[in-house]
N, C-alpha and C. Protein backbone atom coordinates (compact mmCIF):
# COMPACT_ATOMS: atom_id res chain seq x y z
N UNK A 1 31.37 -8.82 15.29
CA UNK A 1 30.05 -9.32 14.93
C UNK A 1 29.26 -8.28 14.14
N UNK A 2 29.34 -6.60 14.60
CA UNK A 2 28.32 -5.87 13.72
C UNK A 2 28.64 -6.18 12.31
N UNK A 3 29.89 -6.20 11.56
CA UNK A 3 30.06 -6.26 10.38
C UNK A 3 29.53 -7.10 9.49
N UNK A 4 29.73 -8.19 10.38
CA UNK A 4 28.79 -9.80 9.98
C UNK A 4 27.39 -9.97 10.28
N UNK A 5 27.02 -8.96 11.16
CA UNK A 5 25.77 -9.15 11.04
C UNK A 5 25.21 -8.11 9.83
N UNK A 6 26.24 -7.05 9.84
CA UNK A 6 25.26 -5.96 8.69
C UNK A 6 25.20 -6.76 7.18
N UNK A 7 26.35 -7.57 7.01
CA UNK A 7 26.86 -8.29 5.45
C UNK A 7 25.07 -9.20 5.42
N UNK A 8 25.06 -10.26 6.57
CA UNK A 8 24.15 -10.88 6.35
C UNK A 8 22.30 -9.92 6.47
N UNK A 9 22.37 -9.13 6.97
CA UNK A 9 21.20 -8.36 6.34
C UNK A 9 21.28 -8.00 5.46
N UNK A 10 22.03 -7.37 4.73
CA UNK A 10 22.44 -6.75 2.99
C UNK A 10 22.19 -8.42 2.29
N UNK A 11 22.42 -9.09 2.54
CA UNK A 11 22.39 -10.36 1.54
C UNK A 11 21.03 -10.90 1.69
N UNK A 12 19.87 -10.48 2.84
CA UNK A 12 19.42 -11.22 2.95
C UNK A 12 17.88 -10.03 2.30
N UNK A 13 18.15 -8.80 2.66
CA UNK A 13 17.40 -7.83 2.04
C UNK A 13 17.72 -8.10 0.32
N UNK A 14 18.44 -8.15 -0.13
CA UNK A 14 18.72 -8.08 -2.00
C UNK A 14 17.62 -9.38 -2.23
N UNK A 15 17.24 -9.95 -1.51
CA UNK A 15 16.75 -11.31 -2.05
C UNK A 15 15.28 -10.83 -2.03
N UNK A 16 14.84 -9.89 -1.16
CA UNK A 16 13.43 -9.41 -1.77
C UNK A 16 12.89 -9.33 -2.90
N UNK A 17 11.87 -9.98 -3.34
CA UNK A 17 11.67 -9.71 -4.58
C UNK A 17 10.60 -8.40 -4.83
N UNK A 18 11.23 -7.73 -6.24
CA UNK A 18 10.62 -6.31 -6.74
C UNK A 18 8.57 -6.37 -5.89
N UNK A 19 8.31 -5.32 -5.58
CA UNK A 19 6.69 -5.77 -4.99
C UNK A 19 6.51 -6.22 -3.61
N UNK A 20 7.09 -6.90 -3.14
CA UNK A 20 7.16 -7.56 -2.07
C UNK A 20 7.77 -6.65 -0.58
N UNK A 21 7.42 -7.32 0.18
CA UNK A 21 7.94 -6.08 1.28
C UNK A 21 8.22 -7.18 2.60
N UNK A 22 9.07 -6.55 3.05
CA UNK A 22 9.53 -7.16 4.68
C UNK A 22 9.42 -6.38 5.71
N UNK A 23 9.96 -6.86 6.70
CA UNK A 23 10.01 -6.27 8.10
C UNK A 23 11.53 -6.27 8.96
N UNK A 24 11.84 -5.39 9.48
CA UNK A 24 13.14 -4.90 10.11
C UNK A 24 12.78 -6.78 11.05
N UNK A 25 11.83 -6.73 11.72
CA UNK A 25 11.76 -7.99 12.81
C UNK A 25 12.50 -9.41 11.74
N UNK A 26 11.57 -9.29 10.67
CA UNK A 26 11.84 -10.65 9.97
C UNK A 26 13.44 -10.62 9.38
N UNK A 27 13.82 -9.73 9.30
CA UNK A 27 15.31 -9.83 8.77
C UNK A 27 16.02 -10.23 9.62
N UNK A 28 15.96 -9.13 10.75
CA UNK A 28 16.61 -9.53 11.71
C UNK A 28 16.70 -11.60 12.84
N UNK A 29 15.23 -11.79 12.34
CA UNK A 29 14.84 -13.46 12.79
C UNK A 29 15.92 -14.37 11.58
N UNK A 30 15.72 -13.63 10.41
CA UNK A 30 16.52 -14.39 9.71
C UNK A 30 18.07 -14.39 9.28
N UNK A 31 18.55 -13.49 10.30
CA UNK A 31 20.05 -13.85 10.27
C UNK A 31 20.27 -14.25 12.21
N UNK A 32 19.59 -14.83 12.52
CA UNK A 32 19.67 -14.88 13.59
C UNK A 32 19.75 -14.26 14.75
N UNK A 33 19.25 -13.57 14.77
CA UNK A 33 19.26 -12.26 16.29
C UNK A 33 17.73 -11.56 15.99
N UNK A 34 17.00 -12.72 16.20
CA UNK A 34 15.33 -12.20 16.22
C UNK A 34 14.96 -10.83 17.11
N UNK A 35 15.85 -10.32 18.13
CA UNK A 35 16.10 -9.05 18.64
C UNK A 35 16.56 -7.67 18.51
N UNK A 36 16.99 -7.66 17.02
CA UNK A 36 17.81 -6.65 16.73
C UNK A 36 17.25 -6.09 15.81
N UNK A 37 15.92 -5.88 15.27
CA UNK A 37 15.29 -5.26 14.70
C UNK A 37 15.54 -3.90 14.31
N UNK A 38 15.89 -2.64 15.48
CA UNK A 38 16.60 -1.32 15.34
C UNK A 38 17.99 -1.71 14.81
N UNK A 39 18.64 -2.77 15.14
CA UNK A 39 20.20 -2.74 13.98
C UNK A 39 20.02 -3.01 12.45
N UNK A 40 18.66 -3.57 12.59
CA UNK A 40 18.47 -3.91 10.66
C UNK A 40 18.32 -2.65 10.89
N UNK A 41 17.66 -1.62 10.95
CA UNK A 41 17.02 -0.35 10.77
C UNK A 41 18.15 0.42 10.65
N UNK A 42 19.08 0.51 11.08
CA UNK A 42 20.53 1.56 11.52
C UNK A 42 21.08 0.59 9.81
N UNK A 43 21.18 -0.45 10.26
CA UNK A 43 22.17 -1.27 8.93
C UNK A 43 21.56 -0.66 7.47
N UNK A 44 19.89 -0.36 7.41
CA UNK A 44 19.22 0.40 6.17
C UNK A 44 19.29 1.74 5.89
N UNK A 45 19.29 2.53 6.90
CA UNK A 45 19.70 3.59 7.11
C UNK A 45 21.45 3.93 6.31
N UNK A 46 22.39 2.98 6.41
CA UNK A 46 23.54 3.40 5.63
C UNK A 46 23.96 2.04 5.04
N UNK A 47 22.98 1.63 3.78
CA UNK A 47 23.26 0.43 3.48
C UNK A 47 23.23 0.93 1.70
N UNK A 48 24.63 0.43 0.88
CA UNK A 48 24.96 0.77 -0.32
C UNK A 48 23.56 0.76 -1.00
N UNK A 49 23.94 1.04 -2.33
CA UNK A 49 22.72 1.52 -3.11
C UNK A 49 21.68 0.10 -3.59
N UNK A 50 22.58 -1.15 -3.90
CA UNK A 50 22.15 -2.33 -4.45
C UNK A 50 21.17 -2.68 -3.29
N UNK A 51 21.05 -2.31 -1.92
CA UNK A 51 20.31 -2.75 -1.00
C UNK A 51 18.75 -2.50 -1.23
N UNK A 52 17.67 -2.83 -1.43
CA UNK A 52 16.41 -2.02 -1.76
C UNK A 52 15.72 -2.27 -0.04
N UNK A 53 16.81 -1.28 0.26
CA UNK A 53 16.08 -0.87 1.82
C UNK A 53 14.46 -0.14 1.77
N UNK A 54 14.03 0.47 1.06
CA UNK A 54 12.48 0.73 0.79
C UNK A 54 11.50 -0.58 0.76
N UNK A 55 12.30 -1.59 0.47
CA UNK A 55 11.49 -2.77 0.77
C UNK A 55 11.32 -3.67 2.29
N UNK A 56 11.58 -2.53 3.27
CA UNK A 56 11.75 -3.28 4.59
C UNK A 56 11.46 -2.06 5.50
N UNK A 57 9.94 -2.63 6.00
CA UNK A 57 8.98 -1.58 6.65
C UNK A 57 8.76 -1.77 7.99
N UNK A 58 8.17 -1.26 8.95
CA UNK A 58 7.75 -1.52 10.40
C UNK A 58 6.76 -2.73 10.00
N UNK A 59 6.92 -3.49 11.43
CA UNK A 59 5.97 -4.29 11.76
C UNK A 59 4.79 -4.14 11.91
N UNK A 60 3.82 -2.88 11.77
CA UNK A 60 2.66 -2.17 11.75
C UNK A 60 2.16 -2.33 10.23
N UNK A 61 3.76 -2.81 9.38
CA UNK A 61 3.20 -2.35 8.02
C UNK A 61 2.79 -0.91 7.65
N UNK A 62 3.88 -0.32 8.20
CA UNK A 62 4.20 1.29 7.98
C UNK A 62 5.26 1.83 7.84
N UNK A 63 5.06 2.12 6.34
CA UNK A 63 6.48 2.55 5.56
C UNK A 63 7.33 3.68 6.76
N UNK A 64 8.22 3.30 7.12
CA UNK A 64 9.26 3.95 8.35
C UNK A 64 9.82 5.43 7.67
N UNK A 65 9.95 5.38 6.02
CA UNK A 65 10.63 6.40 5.82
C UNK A 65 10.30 6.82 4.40
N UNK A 66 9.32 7.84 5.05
CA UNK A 66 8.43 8.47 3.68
C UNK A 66 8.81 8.91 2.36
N UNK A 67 10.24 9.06 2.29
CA UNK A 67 10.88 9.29 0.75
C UNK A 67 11.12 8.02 0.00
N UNK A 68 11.02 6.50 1.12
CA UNK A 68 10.77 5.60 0.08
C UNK A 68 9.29 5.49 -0.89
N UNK A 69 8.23 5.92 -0.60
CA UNK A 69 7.18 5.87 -1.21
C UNK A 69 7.21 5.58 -2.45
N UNK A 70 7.73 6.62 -3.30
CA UNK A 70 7.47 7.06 -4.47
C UNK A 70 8.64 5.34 -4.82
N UNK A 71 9.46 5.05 -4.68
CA UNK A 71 10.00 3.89 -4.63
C UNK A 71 8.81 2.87 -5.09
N UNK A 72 8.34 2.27 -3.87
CA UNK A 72 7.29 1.42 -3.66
C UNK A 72 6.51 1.63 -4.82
N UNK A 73 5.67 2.90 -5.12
CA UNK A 73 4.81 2.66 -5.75
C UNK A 73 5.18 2.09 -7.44
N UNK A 74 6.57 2.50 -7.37
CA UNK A 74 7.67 2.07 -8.79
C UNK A 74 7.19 0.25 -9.17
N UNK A 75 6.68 -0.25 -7.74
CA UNK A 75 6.87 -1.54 -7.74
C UNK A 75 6.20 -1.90 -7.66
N UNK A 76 4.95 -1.17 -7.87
CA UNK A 76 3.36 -1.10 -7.91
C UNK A 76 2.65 -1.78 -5.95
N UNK A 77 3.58 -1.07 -5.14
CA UNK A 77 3.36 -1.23 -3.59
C UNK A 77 2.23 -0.15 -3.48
N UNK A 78 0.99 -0.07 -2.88
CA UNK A 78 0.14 0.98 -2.57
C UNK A 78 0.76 1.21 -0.97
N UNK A 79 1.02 2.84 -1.01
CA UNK A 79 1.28 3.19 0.11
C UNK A 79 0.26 4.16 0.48
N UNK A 80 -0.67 3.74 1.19
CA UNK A 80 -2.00 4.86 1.77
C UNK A 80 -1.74 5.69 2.05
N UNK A 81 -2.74 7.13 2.33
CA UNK A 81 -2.37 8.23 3.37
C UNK A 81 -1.33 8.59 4.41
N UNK A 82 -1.94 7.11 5.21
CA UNK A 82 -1.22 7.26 6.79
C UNK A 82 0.07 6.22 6.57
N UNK A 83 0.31 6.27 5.17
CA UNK A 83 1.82 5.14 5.60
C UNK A 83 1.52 3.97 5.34
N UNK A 84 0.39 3.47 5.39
CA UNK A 84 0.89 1.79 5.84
C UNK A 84 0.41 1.39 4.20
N UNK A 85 1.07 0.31 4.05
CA UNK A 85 0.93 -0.27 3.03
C UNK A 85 -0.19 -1.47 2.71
N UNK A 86 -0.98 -1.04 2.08
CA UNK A 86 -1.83 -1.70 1.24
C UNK A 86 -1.81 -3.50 1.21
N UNK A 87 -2.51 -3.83 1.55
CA UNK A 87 -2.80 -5.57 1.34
C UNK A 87 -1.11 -5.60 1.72
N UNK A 88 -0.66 -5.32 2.92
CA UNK A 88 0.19 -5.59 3.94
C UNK A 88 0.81 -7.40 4.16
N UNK A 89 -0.15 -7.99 4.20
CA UNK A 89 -0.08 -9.60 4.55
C UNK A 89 0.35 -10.09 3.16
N UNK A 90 -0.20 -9.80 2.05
CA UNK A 90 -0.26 -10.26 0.97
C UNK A 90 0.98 -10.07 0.41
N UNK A 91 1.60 -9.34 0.64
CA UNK A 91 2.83 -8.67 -0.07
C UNK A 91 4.07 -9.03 1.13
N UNK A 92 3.94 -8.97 2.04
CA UNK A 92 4.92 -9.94 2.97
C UNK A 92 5.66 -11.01 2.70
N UNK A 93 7.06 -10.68 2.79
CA UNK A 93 8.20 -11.71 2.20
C UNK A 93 8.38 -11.98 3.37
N UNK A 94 8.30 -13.50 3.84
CA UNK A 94 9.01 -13.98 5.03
C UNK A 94 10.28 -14.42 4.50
N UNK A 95 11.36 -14.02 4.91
CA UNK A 95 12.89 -15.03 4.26
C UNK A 95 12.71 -16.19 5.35
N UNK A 96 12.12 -16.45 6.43
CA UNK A 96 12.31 -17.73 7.34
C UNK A 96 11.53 -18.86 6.00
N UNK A 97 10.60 -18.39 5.58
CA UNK A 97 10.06 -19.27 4.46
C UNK A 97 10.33 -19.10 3.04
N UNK A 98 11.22 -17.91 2.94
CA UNK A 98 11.33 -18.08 1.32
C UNK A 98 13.17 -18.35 0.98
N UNK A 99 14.03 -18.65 2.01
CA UNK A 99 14.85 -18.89 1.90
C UNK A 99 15.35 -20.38 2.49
């Protein structure tokens, strides 16, 4: 199952669009295991390059891993002081609704 579950987060993260941002929770809801939130996180952590893991943040809407920044802002994402990203709601890709 991990293998199949990591394939279907990699397929389901590429579908982010440039700007837009997700959540370890919502990926994980959308390959089915609404619980496994830390395995999307481990799966981003060593996920090939085509993956735009910088686009998939805590549920606080706080960029998890500060060398994506400079990323984000590529994609015109405002990442504040303390991390969290800017008009947060607005920029939220649900895949339960956009897929």
């Amino acid at each position: 199952m991990e293998e199949l579950f990591t394939q279907q987060v990699y397929q389901v993260v590429r579908l982010i669009p440039k700007g837009k941002i997700s959540t370890y929770g919502a990926i994980a809801k959308a390959v089915g295991y609404p619980n496994h939130s830390r395995q999307v996180g481990h799966a981003m952590g060593v996920c090939p390059k085509d993956v735009p893991a910088h686009r998939v943040i805590s549920s606080s809407g706080k960029l998890s891993v500060p060398s994506f920044r400079e990323r984000l802002k590529n994609e015109n994402v405002v990442v504040q002081e303390n991390g969290k990203i800017k008009d947060f709601k607005k920029l939220f890709w649900d895949p339960l609704n956009e897929i």
